[in-house]
PDBML (XML) file of the C-alpha atoms, coordinates in Angstrom:
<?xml version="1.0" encoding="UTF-8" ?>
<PDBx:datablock datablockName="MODEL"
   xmlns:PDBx="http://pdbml.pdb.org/schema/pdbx-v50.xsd"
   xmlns:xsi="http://www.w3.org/2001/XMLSchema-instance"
   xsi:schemaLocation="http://pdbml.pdb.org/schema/pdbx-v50.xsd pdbx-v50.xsd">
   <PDBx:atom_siteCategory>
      <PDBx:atom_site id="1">
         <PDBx:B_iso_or_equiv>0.00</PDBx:B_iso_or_equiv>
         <PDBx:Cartn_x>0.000</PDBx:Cartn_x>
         <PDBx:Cartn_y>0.000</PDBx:Cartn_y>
         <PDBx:Cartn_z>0.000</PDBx:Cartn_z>
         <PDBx:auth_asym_id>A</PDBx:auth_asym_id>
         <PDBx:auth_atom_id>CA</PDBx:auth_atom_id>
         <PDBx:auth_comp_id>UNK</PDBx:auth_comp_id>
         <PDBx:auth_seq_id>1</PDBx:auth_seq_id>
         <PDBx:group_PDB>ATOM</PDBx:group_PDB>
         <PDBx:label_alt_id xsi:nil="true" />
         <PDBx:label_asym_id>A</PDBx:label_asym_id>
         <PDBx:label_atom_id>CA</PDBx:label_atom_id>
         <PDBx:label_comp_id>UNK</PDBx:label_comp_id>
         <PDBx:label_entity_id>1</PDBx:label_entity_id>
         <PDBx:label_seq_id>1</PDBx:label_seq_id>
         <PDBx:occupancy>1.00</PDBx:occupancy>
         <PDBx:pdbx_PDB_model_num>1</PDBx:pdbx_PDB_model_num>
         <PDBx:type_symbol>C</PDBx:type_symbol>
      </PDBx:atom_site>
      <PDBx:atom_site id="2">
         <PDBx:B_iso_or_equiv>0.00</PDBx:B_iso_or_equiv>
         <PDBx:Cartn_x>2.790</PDBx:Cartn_x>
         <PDBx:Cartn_y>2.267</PDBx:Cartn_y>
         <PDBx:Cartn_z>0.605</PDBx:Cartn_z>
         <PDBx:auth_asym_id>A</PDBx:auth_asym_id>
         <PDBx:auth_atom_id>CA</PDBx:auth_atom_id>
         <PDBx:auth_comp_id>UNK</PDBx:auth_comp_id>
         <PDBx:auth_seq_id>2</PDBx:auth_seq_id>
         <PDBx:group_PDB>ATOM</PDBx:group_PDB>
         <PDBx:label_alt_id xsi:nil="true" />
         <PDBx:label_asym_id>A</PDBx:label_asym_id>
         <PDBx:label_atom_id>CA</PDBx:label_atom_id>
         <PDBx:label_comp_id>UNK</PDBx:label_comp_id>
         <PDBx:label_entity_id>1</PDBx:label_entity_id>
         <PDBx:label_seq_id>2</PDBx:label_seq_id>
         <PDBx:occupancy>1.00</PDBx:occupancy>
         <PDBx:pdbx_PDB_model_num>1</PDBx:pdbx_PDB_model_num>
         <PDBx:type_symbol>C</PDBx:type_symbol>
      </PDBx:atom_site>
      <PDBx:atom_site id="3">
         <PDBx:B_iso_or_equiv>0.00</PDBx:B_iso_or_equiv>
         <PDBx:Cartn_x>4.233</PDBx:Cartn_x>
         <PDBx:Cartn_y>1.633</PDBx:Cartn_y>
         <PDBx:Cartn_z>-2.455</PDBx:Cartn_z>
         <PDBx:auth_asym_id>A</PDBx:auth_asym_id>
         <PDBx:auth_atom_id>CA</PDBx:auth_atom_id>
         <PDBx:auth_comp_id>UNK</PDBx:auth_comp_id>
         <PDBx:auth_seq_id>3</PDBx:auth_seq_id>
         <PDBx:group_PDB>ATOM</PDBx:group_PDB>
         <PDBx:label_alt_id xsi:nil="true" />
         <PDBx:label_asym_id>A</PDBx:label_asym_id>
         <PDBx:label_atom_id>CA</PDBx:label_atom_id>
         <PDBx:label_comp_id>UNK</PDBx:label_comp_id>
         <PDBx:label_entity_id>1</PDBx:label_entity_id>
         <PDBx:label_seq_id>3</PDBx:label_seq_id>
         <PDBx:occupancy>1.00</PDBx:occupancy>
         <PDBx:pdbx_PDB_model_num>1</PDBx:pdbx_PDB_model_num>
         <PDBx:type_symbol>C</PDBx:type_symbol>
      </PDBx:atom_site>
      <PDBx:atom_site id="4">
         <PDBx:B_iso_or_equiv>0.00</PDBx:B_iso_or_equiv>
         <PDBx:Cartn_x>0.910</PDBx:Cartn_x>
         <PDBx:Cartn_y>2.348</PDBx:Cartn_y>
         <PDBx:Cartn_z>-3.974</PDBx:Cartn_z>
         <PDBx:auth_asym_id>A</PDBx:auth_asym_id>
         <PDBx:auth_atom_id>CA</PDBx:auth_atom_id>
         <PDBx:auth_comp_id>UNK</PDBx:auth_comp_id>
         <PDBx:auth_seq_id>4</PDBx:auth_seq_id>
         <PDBx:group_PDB>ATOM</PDBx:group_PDB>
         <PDBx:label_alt_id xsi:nil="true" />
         <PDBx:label_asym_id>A</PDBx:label_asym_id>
         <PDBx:label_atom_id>CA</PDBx:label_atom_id>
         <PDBx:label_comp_id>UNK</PDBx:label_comp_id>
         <PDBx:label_entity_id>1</PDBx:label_entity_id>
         <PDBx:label_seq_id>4</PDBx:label_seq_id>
         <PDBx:occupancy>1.00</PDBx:occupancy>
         <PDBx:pdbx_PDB_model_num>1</PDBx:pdbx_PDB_model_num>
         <PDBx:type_symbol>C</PDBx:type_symbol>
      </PDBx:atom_site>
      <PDBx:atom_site id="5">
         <PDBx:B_iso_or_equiv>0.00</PDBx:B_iso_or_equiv>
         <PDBx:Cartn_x>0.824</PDBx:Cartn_x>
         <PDBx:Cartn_y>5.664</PDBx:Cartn_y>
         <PDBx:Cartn_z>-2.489</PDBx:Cartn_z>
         <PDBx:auth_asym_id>A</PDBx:auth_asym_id>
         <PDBx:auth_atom_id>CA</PDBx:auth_atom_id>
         <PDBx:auth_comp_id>UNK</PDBx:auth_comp_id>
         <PDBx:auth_seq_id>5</PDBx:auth_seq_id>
         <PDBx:group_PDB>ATOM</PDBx:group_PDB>
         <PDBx:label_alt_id xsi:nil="true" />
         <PDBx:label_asym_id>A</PDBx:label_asym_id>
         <PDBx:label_atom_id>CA</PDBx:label_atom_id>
         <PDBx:label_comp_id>UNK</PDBx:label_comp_id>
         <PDBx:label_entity_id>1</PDBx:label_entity_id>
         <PDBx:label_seq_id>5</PDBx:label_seq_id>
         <PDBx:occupancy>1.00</PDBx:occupancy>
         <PDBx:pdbx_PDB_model_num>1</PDBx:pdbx_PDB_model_num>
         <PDBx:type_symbol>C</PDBx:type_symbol>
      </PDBx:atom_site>
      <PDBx:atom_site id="6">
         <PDBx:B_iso_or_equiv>0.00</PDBx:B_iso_or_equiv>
         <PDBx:Cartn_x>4.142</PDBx:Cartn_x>
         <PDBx:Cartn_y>6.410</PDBx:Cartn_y>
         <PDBx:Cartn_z>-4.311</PDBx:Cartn_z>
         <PDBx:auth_asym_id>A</PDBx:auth_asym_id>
         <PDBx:auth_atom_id>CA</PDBx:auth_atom_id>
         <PDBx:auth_comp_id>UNK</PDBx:auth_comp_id>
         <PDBx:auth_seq_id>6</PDBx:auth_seq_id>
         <PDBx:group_PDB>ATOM</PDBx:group_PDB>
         <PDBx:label_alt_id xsi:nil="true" />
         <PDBx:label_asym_id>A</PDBx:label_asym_id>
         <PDBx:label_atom_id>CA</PDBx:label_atom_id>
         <PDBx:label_comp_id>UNK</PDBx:label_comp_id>
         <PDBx:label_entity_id>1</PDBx:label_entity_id>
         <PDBx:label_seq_id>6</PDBx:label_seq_id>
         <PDBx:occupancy>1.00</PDBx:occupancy>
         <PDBx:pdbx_PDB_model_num>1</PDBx:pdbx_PDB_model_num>
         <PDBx:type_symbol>C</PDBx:type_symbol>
      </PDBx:atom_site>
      <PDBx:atom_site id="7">
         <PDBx:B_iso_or_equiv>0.00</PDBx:B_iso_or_equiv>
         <PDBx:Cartn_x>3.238</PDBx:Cartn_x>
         <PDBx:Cartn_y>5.388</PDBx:Cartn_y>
         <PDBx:Cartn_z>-7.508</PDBx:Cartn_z>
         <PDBx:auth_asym_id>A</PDBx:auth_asym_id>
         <PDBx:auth_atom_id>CA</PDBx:auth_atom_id>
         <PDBx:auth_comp_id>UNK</PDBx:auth_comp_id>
         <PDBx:auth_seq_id>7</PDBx:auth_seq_id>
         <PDBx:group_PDB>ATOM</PDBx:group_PDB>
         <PDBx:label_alt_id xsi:nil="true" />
         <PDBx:label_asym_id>A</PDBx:label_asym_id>
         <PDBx:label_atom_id>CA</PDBx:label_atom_id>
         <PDBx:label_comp_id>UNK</PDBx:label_comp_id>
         <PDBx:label_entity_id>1</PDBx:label_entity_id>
         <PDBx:label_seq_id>7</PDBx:label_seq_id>
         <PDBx:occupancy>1.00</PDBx:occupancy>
         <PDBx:pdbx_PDB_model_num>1</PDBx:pdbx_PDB_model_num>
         <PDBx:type_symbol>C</PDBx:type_symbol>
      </PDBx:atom_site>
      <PDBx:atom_site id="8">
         <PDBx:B_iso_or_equiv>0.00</PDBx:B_iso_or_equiv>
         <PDBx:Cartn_x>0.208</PDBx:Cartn_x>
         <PDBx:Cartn_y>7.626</PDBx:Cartn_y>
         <PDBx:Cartn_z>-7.407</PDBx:Cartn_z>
         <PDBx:auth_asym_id>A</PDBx:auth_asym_id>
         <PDBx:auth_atom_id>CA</PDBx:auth_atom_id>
         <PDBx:auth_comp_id>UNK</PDBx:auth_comp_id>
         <PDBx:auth_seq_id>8</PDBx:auth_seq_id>
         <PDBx:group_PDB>ATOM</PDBx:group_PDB>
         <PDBx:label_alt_id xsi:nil="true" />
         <PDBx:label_asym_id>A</PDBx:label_asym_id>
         <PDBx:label_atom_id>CA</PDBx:label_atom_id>
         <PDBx:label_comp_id>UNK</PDBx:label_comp_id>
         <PDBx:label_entity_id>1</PDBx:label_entity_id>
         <PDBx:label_seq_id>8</PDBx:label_seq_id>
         <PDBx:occupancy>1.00</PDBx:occupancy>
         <PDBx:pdbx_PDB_model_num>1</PDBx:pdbx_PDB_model_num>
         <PDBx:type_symbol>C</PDBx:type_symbol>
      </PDBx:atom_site>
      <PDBx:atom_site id="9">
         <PDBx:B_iso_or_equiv>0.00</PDBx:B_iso_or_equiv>
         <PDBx:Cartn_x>1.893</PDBx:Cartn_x>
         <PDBx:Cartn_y>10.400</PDBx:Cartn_y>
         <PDBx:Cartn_z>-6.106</PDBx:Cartn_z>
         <PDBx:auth_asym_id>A</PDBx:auth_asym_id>
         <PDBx:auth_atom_id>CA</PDBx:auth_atom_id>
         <PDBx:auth_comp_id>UNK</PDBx:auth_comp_id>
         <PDBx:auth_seq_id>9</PDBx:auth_seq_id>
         <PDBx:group_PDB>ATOM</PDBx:group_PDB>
         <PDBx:label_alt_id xsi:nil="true" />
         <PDBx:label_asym_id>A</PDBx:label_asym_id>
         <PDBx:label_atom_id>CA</PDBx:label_atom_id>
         <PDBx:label_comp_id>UNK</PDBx:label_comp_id>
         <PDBx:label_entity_id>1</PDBx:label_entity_id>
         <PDBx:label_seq_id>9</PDBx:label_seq_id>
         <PDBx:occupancy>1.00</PDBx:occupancy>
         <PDBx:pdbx_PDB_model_num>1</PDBx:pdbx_PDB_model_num>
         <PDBx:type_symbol>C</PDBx:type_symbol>
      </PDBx:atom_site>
      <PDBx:atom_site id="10">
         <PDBx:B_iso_or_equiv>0.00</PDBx:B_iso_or_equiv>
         <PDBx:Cartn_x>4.319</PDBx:Cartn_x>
         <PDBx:Cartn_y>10.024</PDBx:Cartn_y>
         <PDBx:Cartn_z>-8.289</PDBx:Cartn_z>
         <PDBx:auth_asym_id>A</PDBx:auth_asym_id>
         <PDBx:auth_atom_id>CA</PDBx:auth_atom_id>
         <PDBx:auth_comp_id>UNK</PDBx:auth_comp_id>
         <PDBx:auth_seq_id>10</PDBx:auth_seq_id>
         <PDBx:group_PDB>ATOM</PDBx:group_PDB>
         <PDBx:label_alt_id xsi:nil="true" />
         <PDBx:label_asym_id>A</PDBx:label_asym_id>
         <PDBx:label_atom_id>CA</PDBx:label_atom_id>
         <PDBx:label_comp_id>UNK</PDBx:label_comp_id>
         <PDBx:label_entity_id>1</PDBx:label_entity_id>
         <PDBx:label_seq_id>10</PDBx:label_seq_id>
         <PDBx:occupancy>1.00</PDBx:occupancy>
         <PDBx:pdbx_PDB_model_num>1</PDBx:pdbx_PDB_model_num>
         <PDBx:type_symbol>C</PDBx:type_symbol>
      </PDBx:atom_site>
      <PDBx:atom_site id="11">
         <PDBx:B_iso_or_equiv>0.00</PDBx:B_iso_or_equiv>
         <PDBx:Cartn_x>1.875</PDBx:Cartn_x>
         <PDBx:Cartn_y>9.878</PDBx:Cartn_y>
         <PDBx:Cartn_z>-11.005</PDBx:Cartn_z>
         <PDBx:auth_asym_id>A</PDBx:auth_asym_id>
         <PDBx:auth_atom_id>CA</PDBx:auth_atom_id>
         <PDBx:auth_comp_id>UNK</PDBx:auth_comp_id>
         <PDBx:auth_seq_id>11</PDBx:auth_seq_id>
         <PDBx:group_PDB>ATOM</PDBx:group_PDB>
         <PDBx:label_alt_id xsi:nil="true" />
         <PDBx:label_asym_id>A</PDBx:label_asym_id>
         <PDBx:label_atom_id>CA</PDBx:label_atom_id>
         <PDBx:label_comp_id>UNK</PDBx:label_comp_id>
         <PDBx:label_entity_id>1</PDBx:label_entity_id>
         <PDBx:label_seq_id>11</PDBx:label_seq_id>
         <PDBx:occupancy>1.00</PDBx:occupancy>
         <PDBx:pdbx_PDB_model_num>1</PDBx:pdbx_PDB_model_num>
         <PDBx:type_symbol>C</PDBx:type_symbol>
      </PDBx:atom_site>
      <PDBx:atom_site id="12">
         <PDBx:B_iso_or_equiv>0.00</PDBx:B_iso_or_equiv>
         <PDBx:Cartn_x>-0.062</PDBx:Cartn_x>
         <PDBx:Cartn_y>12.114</PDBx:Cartn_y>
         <PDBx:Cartn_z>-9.640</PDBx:Cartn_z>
         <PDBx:auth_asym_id>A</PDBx:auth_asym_id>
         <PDBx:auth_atom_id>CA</PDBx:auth_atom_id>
         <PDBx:auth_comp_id>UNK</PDBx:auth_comp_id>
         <PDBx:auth_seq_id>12</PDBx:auth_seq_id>
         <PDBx:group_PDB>ATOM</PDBx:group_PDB>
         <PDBx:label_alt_id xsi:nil="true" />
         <PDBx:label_asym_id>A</PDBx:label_asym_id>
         <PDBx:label_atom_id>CA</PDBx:label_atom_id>
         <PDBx:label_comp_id>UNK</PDBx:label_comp_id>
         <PDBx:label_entity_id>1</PDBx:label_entity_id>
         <PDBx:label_seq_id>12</PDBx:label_seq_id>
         <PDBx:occupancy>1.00</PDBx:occupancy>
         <PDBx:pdbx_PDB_model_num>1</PDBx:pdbx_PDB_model_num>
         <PDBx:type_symbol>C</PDBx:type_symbol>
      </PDBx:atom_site>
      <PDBx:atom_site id="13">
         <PDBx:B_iso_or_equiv>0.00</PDBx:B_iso_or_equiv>
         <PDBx:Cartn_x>2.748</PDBx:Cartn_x>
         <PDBx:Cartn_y>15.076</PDBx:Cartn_y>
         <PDBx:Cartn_z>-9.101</PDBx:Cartn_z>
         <PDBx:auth_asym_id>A</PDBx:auth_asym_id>
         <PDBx:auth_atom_id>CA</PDBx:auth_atom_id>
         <PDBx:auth_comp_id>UNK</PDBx:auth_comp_id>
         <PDBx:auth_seq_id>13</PDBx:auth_seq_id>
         <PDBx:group_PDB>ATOM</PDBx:group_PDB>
         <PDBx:label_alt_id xsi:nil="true" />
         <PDBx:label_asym_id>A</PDBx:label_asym_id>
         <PDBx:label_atom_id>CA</PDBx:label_atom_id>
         <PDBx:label_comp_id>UNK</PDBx:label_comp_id>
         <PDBx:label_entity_id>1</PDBx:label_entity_id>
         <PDBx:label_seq_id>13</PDBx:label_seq_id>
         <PDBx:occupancy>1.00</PDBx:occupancy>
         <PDBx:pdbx_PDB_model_num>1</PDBx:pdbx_PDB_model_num>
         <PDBx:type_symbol>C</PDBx:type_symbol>
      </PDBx:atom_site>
      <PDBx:atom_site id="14">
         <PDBx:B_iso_or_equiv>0.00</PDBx:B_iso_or_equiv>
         <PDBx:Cartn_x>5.292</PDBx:Cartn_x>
         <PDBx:Cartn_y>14.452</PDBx:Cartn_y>
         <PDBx:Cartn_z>-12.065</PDBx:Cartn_z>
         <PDBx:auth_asym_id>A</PDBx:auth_asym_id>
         <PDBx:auth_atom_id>CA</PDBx:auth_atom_id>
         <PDBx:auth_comp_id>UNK</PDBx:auth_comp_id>
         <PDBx:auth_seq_id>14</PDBx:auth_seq_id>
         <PDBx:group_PDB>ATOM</PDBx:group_PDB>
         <PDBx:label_alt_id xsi:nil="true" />
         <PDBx:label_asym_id>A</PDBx:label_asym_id>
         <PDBx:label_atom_id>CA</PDBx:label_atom_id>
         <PDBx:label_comp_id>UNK</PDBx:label_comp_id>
         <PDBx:label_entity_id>1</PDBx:label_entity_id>
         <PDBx:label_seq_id>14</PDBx:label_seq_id>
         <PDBx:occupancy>1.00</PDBx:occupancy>
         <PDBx:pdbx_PDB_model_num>1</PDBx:pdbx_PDB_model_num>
         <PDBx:type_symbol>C</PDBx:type_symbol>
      </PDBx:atom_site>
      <PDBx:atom_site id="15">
         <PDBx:B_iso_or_equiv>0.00</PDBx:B_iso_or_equiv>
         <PDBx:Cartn_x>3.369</PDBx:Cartn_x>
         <PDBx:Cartn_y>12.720</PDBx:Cartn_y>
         <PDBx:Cartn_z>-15.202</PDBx:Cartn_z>
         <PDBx:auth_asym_id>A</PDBx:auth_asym_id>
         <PDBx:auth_atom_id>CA</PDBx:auth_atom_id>
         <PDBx:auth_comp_id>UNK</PDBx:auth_comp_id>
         <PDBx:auth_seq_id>15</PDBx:auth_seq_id>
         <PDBx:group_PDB>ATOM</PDBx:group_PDB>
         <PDBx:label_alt_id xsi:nil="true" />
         <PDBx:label_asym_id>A</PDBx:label_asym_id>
         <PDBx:label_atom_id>CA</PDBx:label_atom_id>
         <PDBx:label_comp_id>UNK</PDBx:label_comp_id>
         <PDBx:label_entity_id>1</PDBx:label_entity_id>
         <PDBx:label_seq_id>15</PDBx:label_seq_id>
         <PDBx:occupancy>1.00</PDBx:occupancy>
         <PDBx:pdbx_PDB_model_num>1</PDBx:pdbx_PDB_model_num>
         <PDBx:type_symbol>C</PDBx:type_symbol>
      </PDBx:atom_site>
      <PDBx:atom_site id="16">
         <PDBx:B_iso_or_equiv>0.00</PDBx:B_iso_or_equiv>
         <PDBx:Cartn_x>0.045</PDBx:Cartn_x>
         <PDBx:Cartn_y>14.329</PDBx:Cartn_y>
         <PDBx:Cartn_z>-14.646</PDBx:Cartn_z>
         <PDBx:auth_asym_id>A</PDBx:auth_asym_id>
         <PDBx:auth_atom_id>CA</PDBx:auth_atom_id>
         <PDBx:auth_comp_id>UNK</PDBx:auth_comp_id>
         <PDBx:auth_seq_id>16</PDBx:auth_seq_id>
         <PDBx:group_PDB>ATOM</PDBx:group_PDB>
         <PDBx:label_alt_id xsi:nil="true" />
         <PDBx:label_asym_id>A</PDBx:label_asym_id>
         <PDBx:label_atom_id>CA</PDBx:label_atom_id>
         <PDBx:label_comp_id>UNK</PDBx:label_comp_id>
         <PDBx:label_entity_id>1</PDBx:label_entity_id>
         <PDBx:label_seq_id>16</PDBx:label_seq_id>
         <PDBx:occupancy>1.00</PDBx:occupancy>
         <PDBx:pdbx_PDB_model_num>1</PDBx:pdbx_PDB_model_num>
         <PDBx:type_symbol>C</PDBx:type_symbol>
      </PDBx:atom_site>
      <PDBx:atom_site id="17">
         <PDBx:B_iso_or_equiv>0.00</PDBx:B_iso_or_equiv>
         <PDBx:Cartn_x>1.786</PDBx:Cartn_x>
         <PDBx:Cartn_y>17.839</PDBx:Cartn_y>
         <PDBx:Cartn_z>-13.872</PDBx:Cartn_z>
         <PDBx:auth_asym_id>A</PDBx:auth_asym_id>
         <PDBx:auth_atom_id>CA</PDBx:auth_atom_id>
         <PDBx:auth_comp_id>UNK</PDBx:auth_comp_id>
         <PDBx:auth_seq_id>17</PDBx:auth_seq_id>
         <PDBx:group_PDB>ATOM</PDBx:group_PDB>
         <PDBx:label_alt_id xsi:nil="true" />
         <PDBx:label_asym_id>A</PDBx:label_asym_id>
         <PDBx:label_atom_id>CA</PDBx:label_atom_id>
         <PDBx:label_comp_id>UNK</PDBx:label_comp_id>
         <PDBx:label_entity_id>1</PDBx:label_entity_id>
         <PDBx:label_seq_id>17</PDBx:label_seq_id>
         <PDBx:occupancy>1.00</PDBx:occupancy>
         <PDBx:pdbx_PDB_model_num>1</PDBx:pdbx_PDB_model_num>
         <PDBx:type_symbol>C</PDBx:type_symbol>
      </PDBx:atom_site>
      <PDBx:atom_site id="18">
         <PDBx:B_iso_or_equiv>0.00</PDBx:B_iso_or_equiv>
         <PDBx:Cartn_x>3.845</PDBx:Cartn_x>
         <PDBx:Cartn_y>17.228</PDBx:Cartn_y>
         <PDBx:Cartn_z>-17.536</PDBx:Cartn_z>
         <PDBx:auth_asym_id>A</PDBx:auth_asym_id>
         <PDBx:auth_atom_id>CA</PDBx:auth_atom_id>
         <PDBx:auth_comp_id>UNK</PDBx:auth_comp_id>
         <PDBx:auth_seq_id>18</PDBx:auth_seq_id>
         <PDBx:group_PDB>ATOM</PDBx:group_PDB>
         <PDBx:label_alt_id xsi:nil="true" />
         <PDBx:label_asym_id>A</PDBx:label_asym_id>
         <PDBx:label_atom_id>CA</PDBx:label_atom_id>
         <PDBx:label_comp_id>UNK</PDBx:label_comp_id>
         <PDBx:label_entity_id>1</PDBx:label_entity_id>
         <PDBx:label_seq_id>18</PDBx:label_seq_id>
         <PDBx:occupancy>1.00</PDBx:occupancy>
         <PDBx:pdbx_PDB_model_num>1</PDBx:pdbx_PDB_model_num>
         <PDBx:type_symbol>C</PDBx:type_symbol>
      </PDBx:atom_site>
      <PDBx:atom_site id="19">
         <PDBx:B_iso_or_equiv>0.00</PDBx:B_iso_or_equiv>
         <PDBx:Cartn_x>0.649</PDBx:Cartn_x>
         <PDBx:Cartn_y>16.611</PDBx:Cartn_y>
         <PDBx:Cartn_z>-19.443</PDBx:Cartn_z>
         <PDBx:auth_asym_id>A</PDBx:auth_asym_id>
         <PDBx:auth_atom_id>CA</PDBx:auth_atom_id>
         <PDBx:auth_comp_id>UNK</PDBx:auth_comp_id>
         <PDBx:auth_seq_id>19</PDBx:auth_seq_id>
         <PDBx:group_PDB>ATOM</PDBx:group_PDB>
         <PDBx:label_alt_id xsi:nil="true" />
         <PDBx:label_asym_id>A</PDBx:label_asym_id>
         <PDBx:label_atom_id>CA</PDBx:label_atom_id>
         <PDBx:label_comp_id>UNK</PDBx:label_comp_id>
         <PDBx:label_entity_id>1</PDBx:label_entity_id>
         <PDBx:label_seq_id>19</PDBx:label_seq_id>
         <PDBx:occupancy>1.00</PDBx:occupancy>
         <PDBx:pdbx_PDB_model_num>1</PDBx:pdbx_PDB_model_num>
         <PDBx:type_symbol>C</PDBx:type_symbol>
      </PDBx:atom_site>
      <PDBx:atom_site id="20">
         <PDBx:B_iso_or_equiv>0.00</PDBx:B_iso_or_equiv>
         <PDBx:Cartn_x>-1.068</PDBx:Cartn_x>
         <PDBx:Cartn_y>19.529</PDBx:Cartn_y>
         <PDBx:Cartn_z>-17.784</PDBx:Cartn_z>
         <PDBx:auth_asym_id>A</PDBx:auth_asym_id>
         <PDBx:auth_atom_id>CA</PDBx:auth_atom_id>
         <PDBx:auth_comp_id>UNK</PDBx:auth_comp_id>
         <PDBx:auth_seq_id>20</PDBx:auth_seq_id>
         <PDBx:group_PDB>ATOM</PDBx:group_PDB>
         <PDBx:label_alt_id xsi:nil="true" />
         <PDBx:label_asym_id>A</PDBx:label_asym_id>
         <PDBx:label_atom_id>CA</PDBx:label_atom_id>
         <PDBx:label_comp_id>UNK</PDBx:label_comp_id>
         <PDBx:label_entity_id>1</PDBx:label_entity_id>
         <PDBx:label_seq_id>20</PDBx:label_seq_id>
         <PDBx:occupancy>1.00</PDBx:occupancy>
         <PDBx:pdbx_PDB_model_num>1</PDBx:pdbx_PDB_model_num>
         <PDBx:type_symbol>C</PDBx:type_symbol>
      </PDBx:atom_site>
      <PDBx:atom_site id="21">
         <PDBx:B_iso_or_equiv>0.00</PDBx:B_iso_or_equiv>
         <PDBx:Cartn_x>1.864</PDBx:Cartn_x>
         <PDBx:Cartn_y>21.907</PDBx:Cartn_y>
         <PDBx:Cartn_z>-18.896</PDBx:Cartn_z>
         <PDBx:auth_asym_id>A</PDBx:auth_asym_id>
         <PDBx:auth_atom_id>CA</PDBx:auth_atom_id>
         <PDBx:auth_comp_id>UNK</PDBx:auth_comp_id>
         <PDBx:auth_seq_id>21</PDBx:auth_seq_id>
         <PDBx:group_PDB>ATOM</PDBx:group_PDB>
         <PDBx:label_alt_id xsi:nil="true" />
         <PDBx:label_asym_id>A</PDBx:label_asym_id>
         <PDBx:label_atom_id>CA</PDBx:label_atom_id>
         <PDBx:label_comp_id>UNK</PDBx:label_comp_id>
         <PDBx:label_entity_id>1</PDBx:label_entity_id>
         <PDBx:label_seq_id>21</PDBx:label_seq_id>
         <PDBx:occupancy>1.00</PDBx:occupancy>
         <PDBx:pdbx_PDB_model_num>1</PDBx:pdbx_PDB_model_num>
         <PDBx:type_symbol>C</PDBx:type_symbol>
      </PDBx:atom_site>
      <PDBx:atom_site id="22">
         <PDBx:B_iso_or_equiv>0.00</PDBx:B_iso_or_equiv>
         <PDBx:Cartn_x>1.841</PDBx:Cartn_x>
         <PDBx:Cartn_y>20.359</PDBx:Cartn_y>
         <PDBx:Cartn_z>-22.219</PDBx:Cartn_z>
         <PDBx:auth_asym_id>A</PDBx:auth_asym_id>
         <PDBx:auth_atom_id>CA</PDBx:auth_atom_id>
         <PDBx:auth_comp_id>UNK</PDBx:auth_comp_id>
         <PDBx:auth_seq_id>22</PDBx:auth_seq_id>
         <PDBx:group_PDB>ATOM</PDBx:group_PDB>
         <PDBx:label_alt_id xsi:nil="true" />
         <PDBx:label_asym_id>A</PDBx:label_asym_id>
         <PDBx:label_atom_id>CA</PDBx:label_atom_id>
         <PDBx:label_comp_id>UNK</PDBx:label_comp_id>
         <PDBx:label_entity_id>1</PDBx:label_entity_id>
         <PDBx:label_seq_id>22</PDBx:label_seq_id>
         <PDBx:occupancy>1.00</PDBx:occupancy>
         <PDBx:pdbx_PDB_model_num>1</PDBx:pdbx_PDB_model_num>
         <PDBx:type_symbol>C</PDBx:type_symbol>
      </PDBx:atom_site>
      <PDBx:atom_site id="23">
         <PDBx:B_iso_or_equiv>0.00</PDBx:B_iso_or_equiv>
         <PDBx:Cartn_x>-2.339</PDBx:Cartn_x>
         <PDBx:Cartn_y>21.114</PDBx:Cartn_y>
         <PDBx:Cartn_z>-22.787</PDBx:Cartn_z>
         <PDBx:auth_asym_id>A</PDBx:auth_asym_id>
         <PDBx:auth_atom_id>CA</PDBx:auth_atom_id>
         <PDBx:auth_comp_id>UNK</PDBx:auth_comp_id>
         <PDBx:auth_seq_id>23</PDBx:auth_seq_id>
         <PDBx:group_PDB>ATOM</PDBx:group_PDB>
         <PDBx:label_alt_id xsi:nil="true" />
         <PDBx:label_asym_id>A</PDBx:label_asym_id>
         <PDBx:label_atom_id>CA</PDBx:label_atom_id>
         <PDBx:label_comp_id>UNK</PDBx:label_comp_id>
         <PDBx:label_entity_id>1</PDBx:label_entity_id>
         <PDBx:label_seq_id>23</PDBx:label_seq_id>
         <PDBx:occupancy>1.00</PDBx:occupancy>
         <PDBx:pdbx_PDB_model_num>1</PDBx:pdbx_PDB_model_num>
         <PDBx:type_symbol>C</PDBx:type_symbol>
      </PDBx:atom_site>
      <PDBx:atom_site id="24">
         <PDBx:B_iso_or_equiv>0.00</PDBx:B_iso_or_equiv>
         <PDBx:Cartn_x>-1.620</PDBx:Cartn_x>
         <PDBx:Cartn_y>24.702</PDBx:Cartn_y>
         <PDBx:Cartn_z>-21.937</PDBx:Cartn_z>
         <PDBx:auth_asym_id>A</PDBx:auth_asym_id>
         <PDBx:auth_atom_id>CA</PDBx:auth_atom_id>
         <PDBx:auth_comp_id>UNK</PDBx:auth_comp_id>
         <PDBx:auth_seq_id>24</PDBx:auth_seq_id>
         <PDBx:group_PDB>ATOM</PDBx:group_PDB>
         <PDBx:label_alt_id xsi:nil="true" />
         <PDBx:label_asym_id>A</PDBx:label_asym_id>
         <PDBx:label_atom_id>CA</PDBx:label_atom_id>
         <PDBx:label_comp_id>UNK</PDBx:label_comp_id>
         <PDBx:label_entity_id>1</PDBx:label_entity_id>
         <PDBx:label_seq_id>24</PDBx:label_seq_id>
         <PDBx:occupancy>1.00</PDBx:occupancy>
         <PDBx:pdbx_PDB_model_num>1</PDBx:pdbx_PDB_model_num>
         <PDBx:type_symbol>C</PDBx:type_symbol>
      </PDBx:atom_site>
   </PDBx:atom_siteCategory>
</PDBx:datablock>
């Protein structure tokens, strides 16, 4: 689960930060 958390904060602040800077 911890890892879990990670991932998706990992997704959630670094790949799905990129994509919002690249629709602007």
């Amino acid at each position: 689960d911890r890892e879990r958390r990670r991932i998706a904060q990992d997704l959630h602040d670094g790949l799905q930060v990129q994509l919002v800077l690249l629709a602007l």
